[in-house]
N, C-alpha and C. Protein backbone atom coordinates (compact mmCIF):
# COMPACT_ATOMS: atom_id res chain seq x y z
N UNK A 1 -75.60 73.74 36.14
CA UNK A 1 -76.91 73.76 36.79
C UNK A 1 -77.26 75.17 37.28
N UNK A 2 -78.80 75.35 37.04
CA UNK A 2 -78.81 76.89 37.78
C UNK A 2 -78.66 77.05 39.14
N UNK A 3 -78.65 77.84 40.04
CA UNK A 3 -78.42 78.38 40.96
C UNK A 3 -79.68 79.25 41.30
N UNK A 4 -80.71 79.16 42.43
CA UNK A 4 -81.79 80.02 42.60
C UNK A 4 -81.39 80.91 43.99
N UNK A 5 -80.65 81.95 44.05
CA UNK A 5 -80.70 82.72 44.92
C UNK A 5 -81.55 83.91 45.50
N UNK A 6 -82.79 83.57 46.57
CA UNK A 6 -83.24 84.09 47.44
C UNK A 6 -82.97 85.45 47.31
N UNK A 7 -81.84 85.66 47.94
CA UNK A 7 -80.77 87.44 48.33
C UNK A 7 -80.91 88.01 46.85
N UNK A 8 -80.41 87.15 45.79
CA UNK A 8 -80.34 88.00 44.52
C UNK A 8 -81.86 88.61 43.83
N UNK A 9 -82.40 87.45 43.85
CA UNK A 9 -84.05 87.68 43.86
C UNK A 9 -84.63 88.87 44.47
N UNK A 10 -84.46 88.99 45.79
CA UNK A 10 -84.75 90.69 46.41
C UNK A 10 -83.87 91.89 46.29
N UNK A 11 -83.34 91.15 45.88
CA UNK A 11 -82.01 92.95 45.64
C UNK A 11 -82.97 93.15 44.57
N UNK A 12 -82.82 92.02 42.70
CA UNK A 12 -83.22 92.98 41.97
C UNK A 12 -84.92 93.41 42.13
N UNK A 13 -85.71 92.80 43.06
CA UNK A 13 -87.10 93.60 43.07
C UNK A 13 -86.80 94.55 43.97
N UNK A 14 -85.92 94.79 44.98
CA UNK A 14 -85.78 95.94 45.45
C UNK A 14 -85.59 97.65 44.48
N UNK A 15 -84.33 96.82 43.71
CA UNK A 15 -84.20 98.17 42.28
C UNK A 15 -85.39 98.23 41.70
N UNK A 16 -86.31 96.87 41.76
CA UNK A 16 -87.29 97.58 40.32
C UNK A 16 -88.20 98.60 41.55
N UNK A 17 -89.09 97.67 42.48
CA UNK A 17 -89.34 99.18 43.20
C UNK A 17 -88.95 100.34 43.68
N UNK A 18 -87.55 100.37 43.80
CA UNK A 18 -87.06 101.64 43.55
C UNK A 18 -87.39 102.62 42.76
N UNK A 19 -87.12 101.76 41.32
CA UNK A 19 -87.51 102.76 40.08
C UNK A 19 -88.67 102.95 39.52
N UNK A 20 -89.38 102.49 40.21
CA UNK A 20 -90.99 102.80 39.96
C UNK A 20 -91.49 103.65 40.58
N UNK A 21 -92.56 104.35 39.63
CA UNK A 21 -93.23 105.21 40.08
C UNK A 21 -93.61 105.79 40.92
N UNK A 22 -93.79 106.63 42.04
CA UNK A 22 -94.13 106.82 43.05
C UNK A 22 -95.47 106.03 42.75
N UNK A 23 -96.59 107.65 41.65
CA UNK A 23 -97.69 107.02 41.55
C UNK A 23 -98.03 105.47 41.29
N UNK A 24 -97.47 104.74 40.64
CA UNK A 24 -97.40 103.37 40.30
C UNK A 24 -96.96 102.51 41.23
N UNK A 25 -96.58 102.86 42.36
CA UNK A 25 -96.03 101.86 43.55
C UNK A 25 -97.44 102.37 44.28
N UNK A 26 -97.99 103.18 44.50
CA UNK A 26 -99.39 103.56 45.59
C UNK A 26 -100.24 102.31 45.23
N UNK A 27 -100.48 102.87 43.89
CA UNK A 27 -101.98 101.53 43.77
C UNK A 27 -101.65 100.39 43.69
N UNK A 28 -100.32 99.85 43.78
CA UNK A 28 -99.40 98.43 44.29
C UNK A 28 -99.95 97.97 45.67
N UNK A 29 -99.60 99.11 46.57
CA UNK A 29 -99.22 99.26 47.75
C UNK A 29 -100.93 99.47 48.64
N UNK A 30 -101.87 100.13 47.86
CA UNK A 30 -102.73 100.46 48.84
C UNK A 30 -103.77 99.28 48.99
N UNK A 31 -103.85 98.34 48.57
CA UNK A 31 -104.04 97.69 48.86
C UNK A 31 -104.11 96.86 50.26
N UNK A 32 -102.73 97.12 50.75
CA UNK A 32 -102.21 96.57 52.06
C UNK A 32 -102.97 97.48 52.79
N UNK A 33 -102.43 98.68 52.57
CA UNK A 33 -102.86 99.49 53.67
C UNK A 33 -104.54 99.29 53.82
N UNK A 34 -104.97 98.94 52.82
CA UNK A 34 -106.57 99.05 52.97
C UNK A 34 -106.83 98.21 53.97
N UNK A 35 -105.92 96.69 53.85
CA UNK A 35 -106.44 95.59 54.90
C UNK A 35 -106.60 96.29 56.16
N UNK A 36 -104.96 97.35 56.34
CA UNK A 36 -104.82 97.66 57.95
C UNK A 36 -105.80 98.68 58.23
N UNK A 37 -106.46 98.91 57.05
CA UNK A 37 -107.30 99.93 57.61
C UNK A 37 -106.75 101.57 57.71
N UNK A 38 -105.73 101.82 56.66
CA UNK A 38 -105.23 103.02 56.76
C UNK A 38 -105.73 103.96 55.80
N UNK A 39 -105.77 103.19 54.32
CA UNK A 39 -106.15 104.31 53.67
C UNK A 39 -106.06 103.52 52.24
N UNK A 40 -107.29 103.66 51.07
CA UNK A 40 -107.66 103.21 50.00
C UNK A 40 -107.12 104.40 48.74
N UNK A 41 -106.86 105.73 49.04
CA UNK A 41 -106.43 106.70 47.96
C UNK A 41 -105.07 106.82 47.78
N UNK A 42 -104.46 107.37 46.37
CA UNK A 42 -103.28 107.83 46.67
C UNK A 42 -102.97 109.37 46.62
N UNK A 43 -103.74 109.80 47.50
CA UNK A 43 -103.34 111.40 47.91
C UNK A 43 -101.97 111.97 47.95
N UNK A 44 -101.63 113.23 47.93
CA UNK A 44 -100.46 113.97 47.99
C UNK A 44 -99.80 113.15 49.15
N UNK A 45 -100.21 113.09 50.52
CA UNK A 45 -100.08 112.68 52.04
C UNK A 45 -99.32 111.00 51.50
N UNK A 46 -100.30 109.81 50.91
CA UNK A 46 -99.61 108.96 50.86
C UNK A 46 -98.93 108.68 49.78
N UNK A 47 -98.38 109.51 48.71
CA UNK A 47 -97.74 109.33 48.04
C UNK A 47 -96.69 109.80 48.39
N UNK A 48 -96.62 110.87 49.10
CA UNK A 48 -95.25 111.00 50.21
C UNK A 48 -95.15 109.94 50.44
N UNK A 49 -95.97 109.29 51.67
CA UNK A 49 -95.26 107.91 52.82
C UNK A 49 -94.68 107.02 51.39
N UNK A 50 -95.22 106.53 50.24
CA UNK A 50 -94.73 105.91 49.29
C UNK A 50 -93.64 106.16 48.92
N UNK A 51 -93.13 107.22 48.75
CA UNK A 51 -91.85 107.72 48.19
C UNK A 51 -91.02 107.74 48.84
N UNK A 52 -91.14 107.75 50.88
CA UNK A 52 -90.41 108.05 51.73
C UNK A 52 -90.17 105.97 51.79
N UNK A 53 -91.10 105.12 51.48
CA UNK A 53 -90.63 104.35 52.29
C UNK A 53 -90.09 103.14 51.25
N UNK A 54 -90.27 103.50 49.73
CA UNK A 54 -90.11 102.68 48.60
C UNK A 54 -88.42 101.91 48.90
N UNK A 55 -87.44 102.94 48.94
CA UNK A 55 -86.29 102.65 49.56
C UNK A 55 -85.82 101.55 50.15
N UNK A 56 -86.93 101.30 50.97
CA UNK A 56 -86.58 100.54 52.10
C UNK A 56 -87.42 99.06 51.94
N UNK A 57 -88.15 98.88 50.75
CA UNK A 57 -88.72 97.73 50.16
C UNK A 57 -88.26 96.82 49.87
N UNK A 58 -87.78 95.44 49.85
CA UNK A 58 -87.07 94.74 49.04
C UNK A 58 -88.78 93.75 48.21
N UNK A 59 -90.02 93.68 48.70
CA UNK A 59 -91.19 93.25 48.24
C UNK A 59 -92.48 93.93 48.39
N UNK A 60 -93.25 94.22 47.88
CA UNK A 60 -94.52 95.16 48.13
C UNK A 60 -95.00 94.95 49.27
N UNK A 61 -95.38 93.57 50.12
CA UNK A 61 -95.66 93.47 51.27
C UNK A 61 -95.16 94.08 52.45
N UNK A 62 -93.93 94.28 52.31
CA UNK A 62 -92.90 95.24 53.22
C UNK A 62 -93.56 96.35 53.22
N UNK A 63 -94.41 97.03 52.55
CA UNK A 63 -94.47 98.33 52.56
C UNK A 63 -95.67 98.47 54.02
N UNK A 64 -96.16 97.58 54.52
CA UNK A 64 -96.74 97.43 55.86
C UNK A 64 -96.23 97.80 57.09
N UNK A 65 -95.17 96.92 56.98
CA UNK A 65 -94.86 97.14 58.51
C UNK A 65 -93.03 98.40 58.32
N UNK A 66 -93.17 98.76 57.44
CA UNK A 66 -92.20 99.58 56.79
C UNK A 66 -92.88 101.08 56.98
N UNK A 67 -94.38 101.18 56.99
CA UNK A 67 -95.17 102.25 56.48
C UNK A 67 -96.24 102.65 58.38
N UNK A 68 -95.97 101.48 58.96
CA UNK A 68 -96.90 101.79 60.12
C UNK A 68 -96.63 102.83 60.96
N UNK A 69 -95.63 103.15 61.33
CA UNK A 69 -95.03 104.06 61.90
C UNK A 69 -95.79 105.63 61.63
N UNK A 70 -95.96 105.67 60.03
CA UNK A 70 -96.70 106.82 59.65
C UNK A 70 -98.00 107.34 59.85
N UNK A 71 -98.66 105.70 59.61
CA UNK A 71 -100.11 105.47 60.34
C UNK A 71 -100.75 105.42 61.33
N UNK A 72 -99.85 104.42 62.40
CA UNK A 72 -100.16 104.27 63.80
C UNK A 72 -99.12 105.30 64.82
N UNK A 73 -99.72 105.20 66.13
CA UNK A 73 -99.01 105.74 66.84
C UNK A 73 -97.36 105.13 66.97
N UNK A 74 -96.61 105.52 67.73
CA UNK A 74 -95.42 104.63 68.12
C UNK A 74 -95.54 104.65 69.81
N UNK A 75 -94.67 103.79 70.09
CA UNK A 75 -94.35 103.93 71.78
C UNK A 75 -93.37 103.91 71.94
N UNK A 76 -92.71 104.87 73.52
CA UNK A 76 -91.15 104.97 73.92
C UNK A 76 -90.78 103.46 73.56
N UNK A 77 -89.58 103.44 72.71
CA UNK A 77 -88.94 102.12 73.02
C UNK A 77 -88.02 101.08 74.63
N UNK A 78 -88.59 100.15 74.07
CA UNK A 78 -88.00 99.24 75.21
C UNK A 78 -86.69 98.74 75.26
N UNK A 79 -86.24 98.67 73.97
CA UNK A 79 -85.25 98.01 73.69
C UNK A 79 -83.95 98.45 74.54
N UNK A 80 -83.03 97.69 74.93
CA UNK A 80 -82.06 98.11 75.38
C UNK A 80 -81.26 99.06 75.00
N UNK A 81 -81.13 98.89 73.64
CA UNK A 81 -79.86 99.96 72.43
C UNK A 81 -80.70 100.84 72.15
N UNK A 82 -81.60 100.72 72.23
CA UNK A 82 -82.91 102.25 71.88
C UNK A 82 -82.62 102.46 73.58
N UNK A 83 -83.05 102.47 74.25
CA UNK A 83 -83.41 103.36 75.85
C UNK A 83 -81.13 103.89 75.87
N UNK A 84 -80.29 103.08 75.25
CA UNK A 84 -79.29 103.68 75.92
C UNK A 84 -79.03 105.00 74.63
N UNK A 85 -79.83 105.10 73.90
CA UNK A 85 -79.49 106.05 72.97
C UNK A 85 -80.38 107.23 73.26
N UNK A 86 -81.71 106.79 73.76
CA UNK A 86 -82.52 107.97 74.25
C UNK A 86 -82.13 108.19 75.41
N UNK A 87 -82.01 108.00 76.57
CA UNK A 87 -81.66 108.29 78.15
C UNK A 87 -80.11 108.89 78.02
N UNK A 88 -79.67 110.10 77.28
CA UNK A 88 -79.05 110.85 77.47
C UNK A 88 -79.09 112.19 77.27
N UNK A 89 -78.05 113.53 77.81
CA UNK A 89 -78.29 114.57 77.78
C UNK A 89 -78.72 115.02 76.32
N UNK A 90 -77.35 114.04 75.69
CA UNK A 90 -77.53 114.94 74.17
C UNK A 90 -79.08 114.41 73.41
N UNK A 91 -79.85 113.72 73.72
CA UNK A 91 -80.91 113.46 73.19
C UNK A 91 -81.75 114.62 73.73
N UNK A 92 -82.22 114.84 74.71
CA UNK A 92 -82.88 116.06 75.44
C UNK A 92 -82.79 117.20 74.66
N UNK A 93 -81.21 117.65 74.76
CA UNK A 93 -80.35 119.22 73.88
C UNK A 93 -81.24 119.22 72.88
N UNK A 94 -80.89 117.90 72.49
CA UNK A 94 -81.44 118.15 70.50
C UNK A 94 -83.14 117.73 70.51
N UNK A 95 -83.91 117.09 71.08
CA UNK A 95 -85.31 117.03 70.67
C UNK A 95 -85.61 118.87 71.33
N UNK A 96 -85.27 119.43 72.70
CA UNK A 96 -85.12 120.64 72.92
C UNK A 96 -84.85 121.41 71.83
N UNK A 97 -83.57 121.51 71.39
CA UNK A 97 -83.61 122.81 69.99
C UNK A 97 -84.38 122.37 68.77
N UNK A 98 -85.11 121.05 68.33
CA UNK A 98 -86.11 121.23 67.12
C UNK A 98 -87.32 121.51 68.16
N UNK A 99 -87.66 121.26 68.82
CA UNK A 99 -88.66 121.71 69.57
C UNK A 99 -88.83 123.61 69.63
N UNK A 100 -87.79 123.94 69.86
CA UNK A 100 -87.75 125.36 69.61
C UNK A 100 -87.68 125.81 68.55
N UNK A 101 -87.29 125.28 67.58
CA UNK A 101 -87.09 126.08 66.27
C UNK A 101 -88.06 125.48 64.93
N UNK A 102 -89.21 123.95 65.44
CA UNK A 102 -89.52 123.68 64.14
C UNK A 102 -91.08 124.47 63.67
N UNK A 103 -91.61 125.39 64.50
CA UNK A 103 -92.65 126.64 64.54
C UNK A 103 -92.46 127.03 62.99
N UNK A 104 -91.13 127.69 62.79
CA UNK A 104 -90.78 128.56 61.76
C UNK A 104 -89.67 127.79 61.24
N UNK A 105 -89.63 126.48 61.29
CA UNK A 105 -89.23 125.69 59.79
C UNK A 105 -90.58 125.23 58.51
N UNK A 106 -90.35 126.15 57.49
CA UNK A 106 -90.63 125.56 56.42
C UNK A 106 -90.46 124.25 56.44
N UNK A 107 -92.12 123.51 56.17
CA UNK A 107 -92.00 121.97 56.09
C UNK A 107 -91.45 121.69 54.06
N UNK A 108 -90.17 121.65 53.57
CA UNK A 108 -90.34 121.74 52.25
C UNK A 108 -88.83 120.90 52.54
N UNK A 109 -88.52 120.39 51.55
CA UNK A 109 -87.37 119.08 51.23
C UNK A 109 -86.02 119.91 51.49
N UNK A 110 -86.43 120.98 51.33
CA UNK A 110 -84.85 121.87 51.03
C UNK A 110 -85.00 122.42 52.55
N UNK A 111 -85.71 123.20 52.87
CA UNK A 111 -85.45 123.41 54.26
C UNK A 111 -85.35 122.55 55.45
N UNK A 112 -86.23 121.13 55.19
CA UNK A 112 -85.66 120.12 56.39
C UNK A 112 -84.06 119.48 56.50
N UNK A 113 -84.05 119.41 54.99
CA UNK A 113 -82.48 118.78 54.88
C UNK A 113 -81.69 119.88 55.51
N UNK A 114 -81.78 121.33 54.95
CA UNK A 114 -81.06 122.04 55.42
C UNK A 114 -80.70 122.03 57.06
N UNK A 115 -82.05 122.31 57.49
CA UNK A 115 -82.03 121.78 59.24
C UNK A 115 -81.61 120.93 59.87
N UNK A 116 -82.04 120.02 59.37
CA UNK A 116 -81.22 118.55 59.41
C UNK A 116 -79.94 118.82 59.97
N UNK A 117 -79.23 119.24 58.29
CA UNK A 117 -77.53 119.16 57.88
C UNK A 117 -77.34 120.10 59.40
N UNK A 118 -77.65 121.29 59.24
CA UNK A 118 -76.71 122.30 60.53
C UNK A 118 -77.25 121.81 61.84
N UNK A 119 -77.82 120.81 62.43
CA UNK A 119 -77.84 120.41 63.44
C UNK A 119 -76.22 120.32 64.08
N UNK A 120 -75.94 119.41 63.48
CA UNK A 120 -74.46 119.08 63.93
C UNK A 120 -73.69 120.14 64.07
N UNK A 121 -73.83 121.53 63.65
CA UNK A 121 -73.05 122.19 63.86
C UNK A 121 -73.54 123.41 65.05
N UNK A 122 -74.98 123.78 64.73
CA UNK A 122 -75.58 124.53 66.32
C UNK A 122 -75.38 123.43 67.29
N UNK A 123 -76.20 122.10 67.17
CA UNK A 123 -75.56 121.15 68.89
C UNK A 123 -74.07 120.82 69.37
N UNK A 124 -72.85 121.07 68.04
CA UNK A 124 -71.87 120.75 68.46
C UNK A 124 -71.61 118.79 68.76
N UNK A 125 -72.55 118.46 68.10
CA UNK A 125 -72.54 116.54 68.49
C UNK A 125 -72.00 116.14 67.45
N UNK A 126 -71.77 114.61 67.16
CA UNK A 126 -71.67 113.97 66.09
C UNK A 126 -72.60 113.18 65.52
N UNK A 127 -72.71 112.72 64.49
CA UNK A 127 -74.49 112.77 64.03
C UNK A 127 -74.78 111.34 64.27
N UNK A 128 -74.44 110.44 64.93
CA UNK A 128 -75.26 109.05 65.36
C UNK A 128 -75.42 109.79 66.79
N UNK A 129 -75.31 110.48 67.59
CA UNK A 129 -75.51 110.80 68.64
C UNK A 129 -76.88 111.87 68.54
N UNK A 130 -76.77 112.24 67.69
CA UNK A 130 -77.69 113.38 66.89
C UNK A 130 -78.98 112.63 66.31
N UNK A 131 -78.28 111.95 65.32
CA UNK A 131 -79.77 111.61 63.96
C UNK A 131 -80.26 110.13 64.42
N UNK A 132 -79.49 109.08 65.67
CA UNK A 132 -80.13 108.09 65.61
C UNK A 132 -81.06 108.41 66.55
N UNK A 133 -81.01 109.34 67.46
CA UNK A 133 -82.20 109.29 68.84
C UNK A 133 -83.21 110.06 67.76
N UNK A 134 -83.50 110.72 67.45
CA UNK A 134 -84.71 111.60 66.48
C UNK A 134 -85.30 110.28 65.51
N UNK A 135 -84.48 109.40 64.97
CA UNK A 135 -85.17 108.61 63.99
C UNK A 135 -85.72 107.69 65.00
N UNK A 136 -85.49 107.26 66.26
CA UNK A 136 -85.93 106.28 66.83
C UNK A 136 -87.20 106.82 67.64
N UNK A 137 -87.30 108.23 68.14
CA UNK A 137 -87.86 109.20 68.46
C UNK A 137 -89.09 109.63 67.74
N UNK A 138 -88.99 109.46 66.16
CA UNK A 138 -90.26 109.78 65.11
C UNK A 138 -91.07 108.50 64.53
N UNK A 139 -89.60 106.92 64.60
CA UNK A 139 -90.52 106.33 64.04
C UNK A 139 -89.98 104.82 64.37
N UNK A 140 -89.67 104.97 65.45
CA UNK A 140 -89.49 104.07 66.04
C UNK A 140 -88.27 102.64 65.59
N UNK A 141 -87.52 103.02 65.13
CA UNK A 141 -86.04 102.60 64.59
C UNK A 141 -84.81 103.14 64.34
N UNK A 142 -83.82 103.02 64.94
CA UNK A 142 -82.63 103.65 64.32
C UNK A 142 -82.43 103.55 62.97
N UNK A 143 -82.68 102.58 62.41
CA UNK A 143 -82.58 102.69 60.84
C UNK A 143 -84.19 102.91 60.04
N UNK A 144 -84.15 102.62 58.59
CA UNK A 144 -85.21 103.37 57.96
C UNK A 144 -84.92 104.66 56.77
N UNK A 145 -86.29 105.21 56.53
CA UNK A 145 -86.14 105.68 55.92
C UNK A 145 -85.24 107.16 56.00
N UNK A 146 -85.04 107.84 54.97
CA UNK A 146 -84.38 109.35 55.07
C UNK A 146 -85.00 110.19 55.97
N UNK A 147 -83.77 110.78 57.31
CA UNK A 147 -84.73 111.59 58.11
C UNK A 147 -85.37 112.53 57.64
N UNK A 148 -85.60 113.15 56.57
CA UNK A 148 -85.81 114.71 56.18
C UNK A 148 -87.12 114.05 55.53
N UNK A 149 -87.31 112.91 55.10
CA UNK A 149 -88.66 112.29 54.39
C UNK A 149 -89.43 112.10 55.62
N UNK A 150 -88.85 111.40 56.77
CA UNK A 150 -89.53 111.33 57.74
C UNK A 150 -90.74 112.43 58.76
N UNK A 151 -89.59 113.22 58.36
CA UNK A 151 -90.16 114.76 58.83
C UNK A 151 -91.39 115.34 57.81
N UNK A 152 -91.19 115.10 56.85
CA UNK A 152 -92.60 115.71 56.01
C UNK A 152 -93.62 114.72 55.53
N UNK A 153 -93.20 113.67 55.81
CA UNK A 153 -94.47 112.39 55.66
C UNK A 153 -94.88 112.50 56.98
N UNK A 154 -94.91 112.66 58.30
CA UNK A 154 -95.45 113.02 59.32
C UNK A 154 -95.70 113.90 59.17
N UNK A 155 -95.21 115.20 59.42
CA UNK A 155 -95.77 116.64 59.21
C UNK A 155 -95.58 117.28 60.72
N UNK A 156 -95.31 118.48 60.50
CA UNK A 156 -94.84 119.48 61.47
C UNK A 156 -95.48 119.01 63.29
N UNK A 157 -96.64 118.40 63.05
CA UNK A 157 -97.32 118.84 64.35
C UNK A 157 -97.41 117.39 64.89
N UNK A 158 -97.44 116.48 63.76
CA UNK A 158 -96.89 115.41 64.47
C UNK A 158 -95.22 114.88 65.52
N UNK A 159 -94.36 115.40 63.79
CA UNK A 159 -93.00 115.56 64.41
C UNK A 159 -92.88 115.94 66.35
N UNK A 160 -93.71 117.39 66.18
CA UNK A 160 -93.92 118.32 67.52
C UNK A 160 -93.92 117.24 68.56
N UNK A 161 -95.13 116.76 68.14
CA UNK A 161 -95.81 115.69 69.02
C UNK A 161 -94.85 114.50 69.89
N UNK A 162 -94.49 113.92 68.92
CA UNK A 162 -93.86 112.69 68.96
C UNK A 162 -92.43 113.03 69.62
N UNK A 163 -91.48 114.15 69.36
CA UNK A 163 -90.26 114.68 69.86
C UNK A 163 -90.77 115.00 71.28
N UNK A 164 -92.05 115.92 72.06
CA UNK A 164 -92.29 116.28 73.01
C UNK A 164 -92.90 114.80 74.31
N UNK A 165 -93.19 114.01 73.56
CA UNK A 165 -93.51 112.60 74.09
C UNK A 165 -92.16 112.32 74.41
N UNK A 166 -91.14 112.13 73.68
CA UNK A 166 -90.13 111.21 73.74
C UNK A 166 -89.24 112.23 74.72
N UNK A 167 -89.24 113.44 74.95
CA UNK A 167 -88.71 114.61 75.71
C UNK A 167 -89.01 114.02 77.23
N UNK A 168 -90.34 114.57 77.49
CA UNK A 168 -91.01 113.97 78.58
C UNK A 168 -91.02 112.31 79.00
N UNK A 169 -90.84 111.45 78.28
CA UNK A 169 -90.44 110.05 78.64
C UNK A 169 -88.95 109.98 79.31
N UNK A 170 -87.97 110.41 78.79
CA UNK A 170 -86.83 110.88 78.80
C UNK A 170 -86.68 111.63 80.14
N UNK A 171 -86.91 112.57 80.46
CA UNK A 171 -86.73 113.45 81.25
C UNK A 171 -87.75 112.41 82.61
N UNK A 172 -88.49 111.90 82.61
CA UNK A 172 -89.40 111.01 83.74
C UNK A 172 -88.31 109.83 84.06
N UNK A 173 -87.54 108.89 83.17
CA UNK A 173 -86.70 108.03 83.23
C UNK A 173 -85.78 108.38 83.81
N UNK A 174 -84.80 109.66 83.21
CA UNK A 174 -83.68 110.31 84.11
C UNK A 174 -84.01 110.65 84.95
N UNK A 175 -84.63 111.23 85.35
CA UNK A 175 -84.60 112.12 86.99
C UNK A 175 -85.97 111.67 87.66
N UNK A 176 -86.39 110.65 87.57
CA UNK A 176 -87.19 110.04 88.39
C UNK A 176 -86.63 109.73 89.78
């Protein structure tokens, strides 16, 4: 008798959107976004967020609440395991040194990764102490997409933005 498995069913549409097109997953995808009201084209801008968030698809509908983060604002998290990962020094250190140094980072795939990678070695941390407060910090999850995609599907002044929010939330919580 056959067997209809659910789990197996989304793994393999997960691979096929994987391997599809950037361009060919947009006009899949914009659709949704049109409902939310984000955006009907597939420009340079959202064919990034497409490419950054295809990954993380297991069905085209996912690409909504997978993709909002890029669109909408975020807010300090509430969550318990989010506030004990942001409400420390080493979160401060490190939104502090990209704060200082992302002026004169090249927004380009090779220079964020690069930045990225030597974090761990200018802060001296280990990188869940490092890369989960920044991802929860830009887009509101410890998990998700690739941080270095994250960083250039937002873009420099958002990043700015969103790290200096979560600085100042941070710093009001501690030493309040």
């Amino acid at each position: 008798p056959a067997i209809f498995d659910i789990g197996k069913l989304k793994w393999m549409n997960h691979k096929y959107i994987v391997d599809t097109d950037s361009k060919q997953l947009c006009k899949k995808v914009t659709p949704y976004f049109e409902k939310e009201g984000w955006t009907s084209t597939c420009g340079n801008k959202i064919l990034m967020i497409v490419d950054t968030i295809k990954g993380n698809m297991d069905v085209i509908p996912d690409c909504v609440k997978i993709a909002k983060p890029f669109f909408e604002e975020i807010s300090f998290p509430e969550s318990e395991e989010d506030l004990k990962m942001l409400l420390t020094n080493e979160a401060i250190k490190t939104f502090e040194y990209i704060l200082a140094n992302i002026e004169g980072l090249a927004f380009n795939k090779e220079s964020v990764e690069s930045f990225l990678a030597n974090l761990k070695d200018a802060l001296e941390l280990p990188g869940k102490k490092l890369y989960h407060p920044i991802r929860v910090a830009l887009f509101g999850s410890k998990s998700g997409p690739e941080l270095w995609k994250i960083f250039l599907s937002l873009g420099k002044e958002t990043v700015s933005k969103r790290l200096s929010y979560a600085l100042d939330e941070i710093k009001k919580r501690l030493y309040a």
